[in-house]
Protein backbone atom coordinates (compact mmCIF):
# COMPACT_ATOMS: atom_id res chain seq x y z
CA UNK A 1 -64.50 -9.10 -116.04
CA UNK A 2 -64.76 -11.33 -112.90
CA UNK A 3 -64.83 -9.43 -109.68
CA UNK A 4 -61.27 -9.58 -107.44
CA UNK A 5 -61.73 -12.21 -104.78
CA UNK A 6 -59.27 -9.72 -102.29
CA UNK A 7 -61.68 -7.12 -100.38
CA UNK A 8 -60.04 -4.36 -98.13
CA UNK A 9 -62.02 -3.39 -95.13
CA UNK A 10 -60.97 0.21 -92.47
CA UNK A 11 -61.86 -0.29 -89.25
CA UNK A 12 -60.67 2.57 -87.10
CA UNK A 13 -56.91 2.45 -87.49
CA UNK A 14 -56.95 -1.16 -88.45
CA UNK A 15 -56.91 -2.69 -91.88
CA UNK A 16 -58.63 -6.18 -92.84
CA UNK A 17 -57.68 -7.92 -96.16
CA UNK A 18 -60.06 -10.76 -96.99
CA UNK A 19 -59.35 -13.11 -99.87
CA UNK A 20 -62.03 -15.32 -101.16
CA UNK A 21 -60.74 -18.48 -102.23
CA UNK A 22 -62.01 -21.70 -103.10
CA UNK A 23 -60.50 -24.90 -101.71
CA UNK A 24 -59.48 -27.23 -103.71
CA UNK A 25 -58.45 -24.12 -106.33
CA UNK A 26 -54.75 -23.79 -107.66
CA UNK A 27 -55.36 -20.22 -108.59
CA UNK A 28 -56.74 -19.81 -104.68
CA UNK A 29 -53.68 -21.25 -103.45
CA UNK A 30 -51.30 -19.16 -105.67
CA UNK A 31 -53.38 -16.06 -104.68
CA UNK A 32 -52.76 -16.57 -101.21
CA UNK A 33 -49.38 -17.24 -100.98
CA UNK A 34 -48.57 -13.58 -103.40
CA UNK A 35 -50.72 -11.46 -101.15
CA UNK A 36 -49.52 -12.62 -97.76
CA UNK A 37 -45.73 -11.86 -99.69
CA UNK A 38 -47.25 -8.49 -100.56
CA UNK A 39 -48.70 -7.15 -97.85
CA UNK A 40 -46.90 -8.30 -94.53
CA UNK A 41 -49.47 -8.17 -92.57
CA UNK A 42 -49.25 -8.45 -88.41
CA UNK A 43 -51.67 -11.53 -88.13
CA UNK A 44 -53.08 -13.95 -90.88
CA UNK A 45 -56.33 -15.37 -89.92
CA UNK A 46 -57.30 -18.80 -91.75
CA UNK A 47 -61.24 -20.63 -91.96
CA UNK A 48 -59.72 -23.32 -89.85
CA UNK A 49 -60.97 -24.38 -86.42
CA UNK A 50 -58.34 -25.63 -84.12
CA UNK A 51 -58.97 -28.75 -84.56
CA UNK A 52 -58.85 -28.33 -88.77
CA UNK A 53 -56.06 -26.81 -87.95
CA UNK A 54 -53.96 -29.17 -86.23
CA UNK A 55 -55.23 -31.88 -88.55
CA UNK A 56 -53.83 -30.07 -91.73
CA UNK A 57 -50.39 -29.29 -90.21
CA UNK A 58 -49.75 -32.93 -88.52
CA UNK A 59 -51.02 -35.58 -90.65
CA UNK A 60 -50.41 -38.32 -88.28
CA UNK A 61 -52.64 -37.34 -86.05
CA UNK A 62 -54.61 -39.92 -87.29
CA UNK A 63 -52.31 -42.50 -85.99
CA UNK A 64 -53.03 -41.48 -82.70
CA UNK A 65 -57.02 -41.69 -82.74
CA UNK A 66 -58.16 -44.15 -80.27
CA UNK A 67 -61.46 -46.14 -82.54
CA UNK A 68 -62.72 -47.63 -78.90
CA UNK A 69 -62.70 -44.44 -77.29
CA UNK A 70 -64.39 -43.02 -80.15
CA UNK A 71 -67.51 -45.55 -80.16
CA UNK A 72 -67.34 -45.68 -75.68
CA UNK A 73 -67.84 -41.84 -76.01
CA UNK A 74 -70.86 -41.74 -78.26
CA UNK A 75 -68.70 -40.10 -81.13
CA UNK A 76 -69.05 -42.09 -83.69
CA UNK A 77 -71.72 -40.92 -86.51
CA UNK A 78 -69.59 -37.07 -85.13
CA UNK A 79 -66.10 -38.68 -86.74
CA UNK A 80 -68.45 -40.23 -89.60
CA UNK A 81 -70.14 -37.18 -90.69
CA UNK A 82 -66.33 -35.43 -90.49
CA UNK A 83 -64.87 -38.16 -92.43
CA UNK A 84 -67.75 -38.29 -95.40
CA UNK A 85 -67.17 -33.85 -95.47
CA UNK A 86 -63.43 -34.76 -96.02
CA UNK A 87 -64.26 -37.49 -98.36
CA UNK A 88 -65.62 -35.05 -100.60
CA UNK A 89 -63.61 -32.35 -100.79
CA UNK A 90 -60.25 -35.01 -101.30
CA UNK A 91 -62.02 -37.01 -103.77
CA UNK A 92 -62.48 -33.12 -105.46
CA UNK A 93 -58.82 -32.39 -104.84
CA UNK A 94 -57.47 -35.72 -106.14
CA UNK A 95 -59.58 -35.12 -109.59
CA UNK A 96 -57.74 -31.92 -110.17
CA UNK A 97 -54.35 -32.33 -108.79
CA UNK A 98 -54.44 -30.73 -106.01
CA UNK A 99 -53.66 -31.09 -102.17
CA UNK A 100 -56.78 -30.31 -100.28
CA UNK A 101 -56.96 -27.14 -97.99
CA UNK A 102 -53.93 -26.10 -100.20
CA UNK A 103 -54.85 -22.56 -100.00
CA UNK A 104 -54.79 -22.86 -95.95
CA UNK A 105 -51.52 -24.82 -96.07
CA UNK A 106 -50.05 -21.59 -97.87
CA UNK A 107 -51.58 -18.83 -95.45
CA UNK A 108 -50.09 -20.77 -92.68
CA UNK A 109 -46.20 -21.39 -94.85
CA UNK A 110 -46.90 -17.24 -95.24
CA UNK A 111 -47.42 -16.65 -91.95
CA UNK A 112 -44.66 -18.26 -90.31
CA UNK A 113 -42.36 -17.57 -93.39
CA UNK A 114 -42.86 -13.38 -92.09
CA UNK A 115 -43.08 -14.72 -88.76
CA UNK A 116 -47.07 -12.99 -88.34
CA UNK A 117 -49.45 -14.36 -85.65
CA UNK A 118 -51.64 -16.92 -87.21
CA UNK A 119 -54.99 -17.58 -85.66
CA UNK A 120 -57.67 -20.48 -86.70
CA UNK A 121 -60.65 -18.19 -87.05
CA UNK A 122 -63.57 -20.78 -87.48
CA UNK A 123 -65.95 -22.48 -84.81
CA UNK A 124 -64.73 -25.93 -83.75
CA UNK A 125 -66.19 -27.93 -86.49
CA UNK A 126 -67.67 -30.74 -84.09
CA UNK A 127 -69.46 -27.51 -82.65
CA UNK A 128 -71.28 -26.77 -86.14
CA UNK A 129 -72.18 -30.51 -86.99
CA UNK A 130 -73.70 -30.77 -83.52
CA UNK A 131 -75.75 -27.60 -83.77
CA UNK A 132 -77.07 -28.41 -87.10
CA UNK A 133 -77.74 -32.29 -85.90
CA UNK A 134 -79.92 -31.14 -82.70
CA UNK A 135 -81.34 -28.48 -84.76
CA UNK A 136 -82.92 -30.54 -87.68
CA UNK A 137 -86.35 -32.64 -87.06
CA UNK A 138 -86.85 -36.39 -87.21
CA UNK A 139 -87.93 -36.23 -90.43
CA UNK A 140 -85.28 -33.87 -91.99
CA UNK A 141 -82.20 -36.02 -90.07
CA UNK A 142 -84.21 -39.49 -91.82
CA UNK A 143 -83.17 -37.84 -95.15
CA UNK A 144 -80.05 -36.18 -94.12
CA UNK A 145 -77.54 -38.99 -93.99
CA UNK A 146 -78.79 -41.01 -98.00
CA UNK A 147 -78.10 -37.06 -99.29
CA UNK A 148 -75.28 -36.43 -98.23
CA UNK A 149 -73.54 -39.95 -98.97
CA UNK A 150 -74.73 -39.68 -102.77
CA UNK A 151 -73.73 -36.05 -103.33
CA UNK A 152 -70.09 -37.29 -101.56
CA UNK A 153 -69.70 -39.94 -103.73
CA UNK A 154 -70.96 -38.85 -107.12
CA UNK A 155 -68.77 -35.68 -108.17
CA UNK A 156 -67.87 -36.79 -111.97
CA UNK A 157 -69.89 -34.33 -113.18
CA UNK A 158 -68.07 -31.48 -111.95
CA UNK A 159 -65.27 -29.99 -114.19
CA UNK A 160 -62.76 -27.49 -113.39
CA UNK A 161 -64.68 -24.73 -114.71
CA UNK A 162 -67.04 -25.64 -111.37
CA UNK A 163 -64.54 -25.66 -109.51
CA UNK A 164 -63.77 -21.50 -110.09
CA UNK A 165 -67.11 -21.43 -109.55
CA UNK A 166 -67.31 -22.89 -106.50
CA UNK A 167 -65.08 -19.74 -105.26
CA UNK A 168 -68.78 -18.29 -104.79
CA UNK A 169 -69.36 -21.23 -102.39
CA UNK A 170 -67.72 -22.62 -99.04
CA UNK A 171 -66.58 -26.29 -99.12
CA UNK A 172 -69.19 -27.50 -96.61
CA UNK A 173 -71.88 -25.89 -98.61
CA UNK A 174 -70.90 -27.68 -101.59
CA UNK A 175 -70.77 -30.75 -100.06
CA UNK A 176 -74.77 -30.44 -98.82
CA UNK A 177 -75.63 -28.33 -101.63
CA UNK A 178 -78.16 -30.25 -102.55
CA UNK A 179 -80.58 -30.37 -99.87
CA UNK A 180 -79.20 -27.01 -98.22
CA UNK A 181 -82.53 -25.09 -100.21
CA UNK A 182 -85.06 -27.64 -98.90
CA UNK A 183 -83.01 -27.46 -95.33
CA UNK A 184 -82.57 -23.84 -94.16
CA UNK A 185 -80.76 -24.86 -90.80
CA UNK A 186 -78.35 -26.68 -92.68
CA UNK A 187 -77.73 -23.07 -94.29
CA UNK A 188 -78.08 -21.26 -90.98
CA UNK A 189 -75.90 -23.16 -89.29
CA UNK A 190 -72.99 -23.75 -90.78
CA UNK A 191 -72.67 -20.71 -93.59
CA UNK A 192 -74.27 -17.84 -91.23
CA UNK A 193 -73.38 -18.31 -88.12
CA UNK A 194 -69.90 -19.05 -88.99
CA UNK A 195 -70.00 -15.69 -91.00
CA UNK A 196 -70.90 -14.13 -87.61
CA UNK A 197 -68.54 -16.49 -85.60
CA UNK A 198 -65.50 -15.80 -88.47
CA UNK A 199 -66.11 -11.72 -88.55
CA UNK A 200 -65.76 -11.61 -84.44
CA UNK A 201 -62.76 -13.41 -84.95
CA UNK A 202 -61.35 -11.04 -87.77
CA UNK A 203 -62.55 -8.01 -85.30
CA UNK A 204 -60.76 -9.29 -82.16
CA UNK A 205 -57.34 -10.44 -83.92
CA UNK A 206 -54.22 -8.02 -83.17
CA UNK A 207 -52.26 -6.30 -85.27
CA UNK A 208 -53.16 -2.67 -87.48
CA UNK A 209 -53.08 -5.09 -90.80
CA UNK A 210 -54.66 -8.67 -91.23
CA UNK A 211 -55.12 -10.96 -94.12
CA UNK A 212 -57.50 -13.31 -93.78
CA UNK A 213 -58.21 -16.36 -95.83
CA UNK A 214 -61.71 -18.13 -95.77
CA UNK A 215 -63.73 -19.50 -98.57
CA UNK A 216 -65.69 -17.22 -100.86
CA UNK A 217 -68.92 -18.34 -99.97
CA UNK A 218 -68.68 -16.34 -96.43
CA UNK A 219 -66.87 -13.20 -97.76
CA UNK A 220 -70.25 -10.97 -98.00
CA UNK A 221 -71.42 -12.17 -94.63
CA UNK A 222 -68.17 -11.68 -93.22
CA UNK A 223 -68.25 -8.06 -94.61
CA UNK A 224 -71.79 -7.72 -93.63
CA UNK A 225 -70.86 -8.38 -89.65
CA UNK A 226 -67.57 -7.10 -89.32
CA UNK A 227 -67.76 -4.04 -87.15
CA UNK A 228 -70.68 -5.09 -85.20
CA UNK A 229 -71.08 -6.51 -81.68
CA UNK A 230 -71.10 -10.35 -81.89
CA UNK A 231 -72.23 -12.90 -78.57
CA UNK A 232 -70.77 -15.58 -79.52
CA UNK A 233 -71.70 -17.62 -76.76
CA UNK A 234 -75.18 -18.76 -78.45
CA UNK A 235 -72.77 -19.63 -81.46
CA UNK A 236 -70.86 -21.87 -78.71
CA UNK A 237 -73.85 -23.54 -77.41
CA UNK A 238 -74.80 -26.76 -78.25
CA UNK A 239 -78.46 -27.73 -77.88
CA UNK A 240 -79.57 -30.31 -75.37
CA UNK A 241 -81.45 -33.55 -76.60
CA UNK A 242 -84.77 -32.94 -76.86
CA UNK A 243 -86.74 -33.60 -74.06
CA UNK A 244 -89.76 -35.54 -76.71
CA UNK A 245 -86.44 -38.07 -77.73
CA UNK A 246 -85.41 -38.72 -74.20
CA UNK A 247 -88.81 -39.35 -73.07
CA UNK A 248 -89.73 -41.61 -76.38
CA UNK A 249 -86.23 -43.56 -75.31
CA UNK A 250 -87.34 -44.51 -72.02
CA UNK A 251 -91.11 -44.86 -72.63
CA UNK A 252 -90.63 -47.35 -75.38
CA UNK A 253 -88.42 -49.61 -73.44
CA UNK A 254 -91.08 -49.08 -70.24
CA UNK A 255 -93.79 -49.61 -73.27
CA UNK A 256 -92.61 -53.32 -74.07
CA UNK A 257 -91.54 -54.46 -70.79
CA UNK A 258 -95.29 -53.74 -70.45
CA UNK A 259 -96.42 -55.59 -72.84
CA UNK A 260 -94.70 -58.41 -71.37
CA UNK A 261 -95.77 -58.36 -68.17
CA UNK A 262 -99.61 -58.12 -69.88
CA UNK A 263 -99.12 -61.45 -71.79
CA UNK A 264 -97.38 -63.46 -68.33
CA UNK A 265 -100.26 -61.87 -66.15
CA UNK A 266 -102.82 -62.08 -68.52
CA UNK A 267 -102.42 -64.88 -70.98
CA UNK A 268 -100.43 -67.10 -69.19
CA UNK A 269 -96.86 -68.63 -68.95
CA UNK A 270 -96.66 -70.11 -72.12
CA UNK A 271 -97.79 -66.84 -73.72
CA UNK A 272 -95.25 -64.86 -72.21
CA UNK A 273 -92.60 -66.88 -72.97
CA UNK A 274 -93.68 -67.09 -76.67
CA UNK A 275 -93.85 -63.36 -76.37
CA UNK A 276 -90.14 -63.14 -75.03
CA UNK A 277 -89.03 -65.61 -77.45
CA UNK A 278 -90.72 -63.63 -80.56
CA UNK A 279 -89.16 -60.70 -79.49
CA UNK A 280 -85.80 -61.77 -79.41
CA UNK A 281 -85.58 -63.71 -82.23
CA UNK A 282 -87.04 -60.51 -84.35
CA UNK A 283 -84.38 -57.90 -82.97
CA UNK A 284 -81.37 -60.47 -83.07
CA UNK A 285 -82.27 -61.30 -86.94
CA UNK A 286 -82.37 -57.60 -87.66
CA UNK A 287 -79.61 -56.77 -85.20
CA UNK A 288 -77.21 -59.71 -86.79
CA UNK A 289 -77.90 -58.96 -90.11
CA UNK A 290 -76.57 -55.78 -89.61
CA UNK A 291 -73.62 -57.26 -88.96
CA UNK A 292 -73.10 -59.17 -91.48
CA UNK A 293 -74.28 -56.70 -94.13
CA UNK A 294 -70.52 -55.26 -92.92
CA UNK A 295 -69.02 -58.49 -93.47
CA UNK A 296 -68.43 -58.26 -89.51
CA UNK A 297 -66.45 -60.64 -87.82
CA UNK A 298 -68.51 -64.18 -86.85
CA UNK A 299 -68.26 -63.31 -82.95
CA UNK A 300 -69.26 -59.88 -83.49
CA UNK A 301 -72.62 -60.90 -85.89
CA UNK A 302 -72.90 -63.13 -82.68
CA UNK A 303 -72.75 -60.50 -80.52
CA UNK A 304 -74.88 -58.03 -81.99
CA UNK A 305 -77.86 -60.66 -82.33
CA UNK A 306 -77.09 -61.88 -78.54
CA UNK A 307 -76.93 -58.50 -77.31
CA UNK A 308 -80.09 -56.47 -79.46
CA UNK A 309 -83.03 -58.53 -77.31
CA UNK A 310 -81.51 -56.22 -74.25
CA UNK A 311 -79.85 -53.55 -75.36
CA UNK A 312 -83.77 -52.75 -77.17
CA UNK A 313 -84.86 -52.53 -73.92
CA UNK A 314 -82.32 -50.14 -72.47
CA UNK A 315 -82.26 -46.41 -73.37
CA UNK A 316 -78.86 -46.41 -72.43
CA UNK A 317 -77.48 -48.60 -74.43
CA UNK A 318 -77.42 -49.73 -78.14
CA UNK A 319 -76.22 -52.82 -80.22
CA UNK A 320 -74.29 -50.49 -82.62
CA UNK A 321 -72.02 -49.88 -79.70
CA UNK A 322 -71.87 -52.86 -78.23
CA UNK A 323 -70.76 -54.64 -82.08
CA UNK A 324 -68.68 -51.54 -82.66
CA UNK A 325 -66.48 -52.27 -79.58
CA UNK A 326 -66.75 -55.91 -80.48
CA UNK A 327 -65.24 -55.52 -83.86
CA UNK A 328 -62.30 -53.18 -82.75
CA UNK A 329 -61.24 -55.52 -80.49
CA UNK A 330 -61.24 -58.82 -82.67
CA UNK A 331 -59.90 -56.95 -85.66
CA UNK A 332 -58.10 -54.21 -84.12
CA UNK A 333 -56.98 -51.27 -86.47
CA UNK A 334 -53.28 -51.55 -87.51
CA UNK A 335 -50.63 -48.65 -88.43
CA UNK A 336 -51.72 -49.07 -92.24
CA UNK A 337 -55.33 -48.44 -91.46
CA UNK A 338 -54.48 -45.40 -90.24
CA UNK A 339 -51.90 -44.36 -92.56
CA UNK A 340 -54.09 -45.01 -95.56
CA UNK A 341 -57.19 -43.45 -93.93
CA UNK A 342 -56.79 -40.06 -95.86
CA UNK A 343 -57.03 -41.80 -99.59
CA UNK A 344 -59.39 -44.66 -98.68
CA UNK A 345 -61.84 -42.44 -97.80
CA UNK A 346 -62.14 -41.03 -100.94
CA UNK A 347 -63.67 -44.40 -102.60
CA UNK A 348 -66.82 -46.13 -101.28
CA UNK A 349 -64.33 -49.43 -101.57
CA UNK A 350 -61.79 -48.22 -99.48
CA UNK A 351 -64.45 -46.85 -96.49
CA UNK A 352 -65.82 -50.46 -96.11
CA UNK A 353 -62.26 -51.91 -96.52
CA UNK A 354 -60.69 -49.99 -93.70
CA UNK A 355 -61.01 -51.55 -90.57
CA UNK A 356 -61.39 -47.45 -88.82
CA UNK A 357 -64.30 -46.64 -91.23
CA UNK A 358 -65.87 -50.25 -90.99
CA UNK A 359 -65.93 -49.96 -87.15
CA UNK A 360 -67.74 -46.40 -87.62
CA UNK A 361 -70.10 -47.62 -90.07
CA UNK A 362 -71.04 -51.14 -87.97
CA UNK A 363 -72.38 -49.06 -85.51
CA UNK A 364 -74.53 -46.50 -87.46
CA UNK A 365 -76.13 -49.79 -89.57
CA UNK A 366 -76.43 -52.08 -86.82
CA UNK A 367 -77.77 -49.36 -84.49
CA UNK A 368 -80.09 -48.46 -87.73
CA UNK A 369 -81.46 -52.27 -88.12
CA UNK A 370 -81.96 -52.73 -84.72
CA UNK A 371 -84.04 -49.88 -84.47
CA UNK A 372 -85.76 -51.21 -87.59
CA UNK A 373 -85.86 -54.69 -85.91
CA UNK A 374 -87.88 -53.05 -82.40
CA UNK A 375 -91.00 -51.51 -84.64
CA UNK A 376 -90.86 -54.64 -86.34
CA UNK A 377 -90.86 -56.93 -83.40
CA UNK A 378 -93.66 -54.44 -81.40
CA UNK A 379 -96.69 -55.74 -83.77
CA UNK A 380 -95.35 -59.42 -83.75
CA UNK A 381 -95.38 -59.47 -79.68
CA UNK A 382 -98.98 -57.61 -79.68
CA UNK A 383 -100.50 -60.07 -82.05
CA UNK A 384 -99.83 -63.09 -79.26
CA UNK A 385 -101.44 -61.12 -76.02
């Protein structure tokens, strides 16, 4: 007989009610909305940041995102990584009929149908995916990004069976399950210090009875630290860049402007020139055929070339940007791009059709190709000193 996903927890004079639910689960859904009617409790707590939050209660929010201030801001492969998770999980929820975050949706219809406080009890989201970005190594983020996007994209092998299954498991663990064993700070990150960041919530929430509702995959750690004194504020902290990355950016830049200043003092004008010529024609190929692999518009594949010989040699600025910005401004998202972004990204067609997703994913490629392009270019330019 399967165990019952709803575990009652005394602390002091207070009483916590956890259900377990999975989802993208009818029966979670159903569960949640019959215990909430049961139980009355003073405050329901939900595994929704505030941002998740407001995102599943006003779905037009979307129509209100601002794609230039996105890329200007350095957000982009932030809203890409969020948009691949959701990708996931709808494409799941569209296979078995059901709207996703549907259990949420009915803890927060519960709530304010008994008229109970309702508090988002997870870590900001963009919070988690920055922790686990600046925690991973070169290598580990190399081999992050091709994982994720085929376990995203390739879910007709799961069956509804999996899905009940999946109670056992949250919905972002699913989504990286497959390099989450060869990745412990994937795990870490965003399963067990959310468990810790979740249970202070549950502790701190008013009210003598709460329900709260969070996937089944944190329900033991949840139990494990509820009761116990929690600082957050490491939870809350998002690491710096590492000081080896800032120092390769500038150094590599400082790095080729020497070697250019070795082949005009050295070899000669006619050298240096060659040298200058060799290296831009190497990072605008790479830089404008990542462009075009987008099917970018002319003036931005124009742009991008034009703009990689100097943006290569300026930490503080990249081509991805500067064709991102491009291509939202000649082919500026309309009110059907946003309306449509939910279901298009469930489909690998509809996230290079959509002009919000193309922008996102211009950047990350032509940023990627440029790179590419530089180590590429480096030999070429030595070979003529």
């Amino acid at each position: 007989m399967a165990a019952s996903p709803i575990h009652r927890i005394s602390l002091g004079e207070r009483e916590i009610i956890i259900l377990g639910t999975a989802h993208i689960s009818k029966d979670s859904a159903a569960q949640v909305e019959c215990l909430i009617e049961k139980e009355k409790p003073d405050t329901v707590c939900v595994e929704l940041c505030n941002l998740r939050f407001e995102a599943l209660k006003q779905k037009e929010d979307w129509q209100e995102m601002d794609i230039v201030k996105v890329v200007k801001e350095g957000r982009t492969a932030l809203l890409l990584s969020q948009l691949l998770l959701a990708s996931f999980q709808r494409k799941l929820a569209k296979k078995f009929h059901i709207l996703p975050g549907a259990d949420m949706l009915k803890a927060i219809e519960g709530a304010e149908k008994i008229k109970a406080n309702l508090i988002p009890a997870d870590r900001d989201i963009r919070i988690s995916l920055l922790r686990t970005w600046r925690k991973m190594g070169f290598l580990r983020k190399l081999t992050l990004l091709p994982e994720i996007i085929l376990s995203l994209f390739f879910t007709e092998d799961i069956t509804e069976e999996d899905i009940e299954k999946l109670k056992a498991q949250d919905s972002l663990e699913i989504a990286l399950r497959t390099i989450a064993r060869r990745m412990p700070e994937v795990k870490k990150i965003l399963i067990d210090e959310r468990d810790q960041y979740l249970a202070h919530s549950l502790t701190q929430a008013p009210g003598k009875k709460i329900v709260a509702v969070i996937g089944a995959g944190h329900v033991p750690g949840v139990i494990e630290n509820l009761g116990r004194t929690i600082d957050i504020e490491p939870l809350l902290t998002v690491p710096p860049v590492s000081p080896w990355f800032k120092m390769v950016g500038w150094l590599l830049p400082l790095f080729i402007i020497g070697l250019f200043v070795a082949g005009f003092s050295l070899s000669g004008l006619k050298t240096g020139m060659d040298m200058l010529l060799k290296w831009a024609a190497v990072t605008a190929s790479f830089s404008g055929l990542g462009a075009l692999l987008l099917l970018a518009h002319p003036v931005t594949i124009l742009v991008a070339a034009l703009s990689a010989p100097i943006t290569t040699l300026h930490p503080l600025i990249a081509a991805g940007w500067v064709a991102g910005l491009t291509e939202a401004t000649l082919r500026k998202p309309k009110v059907n791009d946003f309306l449509n972004l939910a279901s298009d990204i469930t489909t690998c067609r509809g996230f290079f059709r959509n002009k919000i997703t193309r922008v996102l994913l211009l950047v990350v490629v032509v940023n990627l190709t440029t790179s590419i392009g530089t180590f590429v270019a480096i030999p070429v330019v030595m070979r003529l000193l």
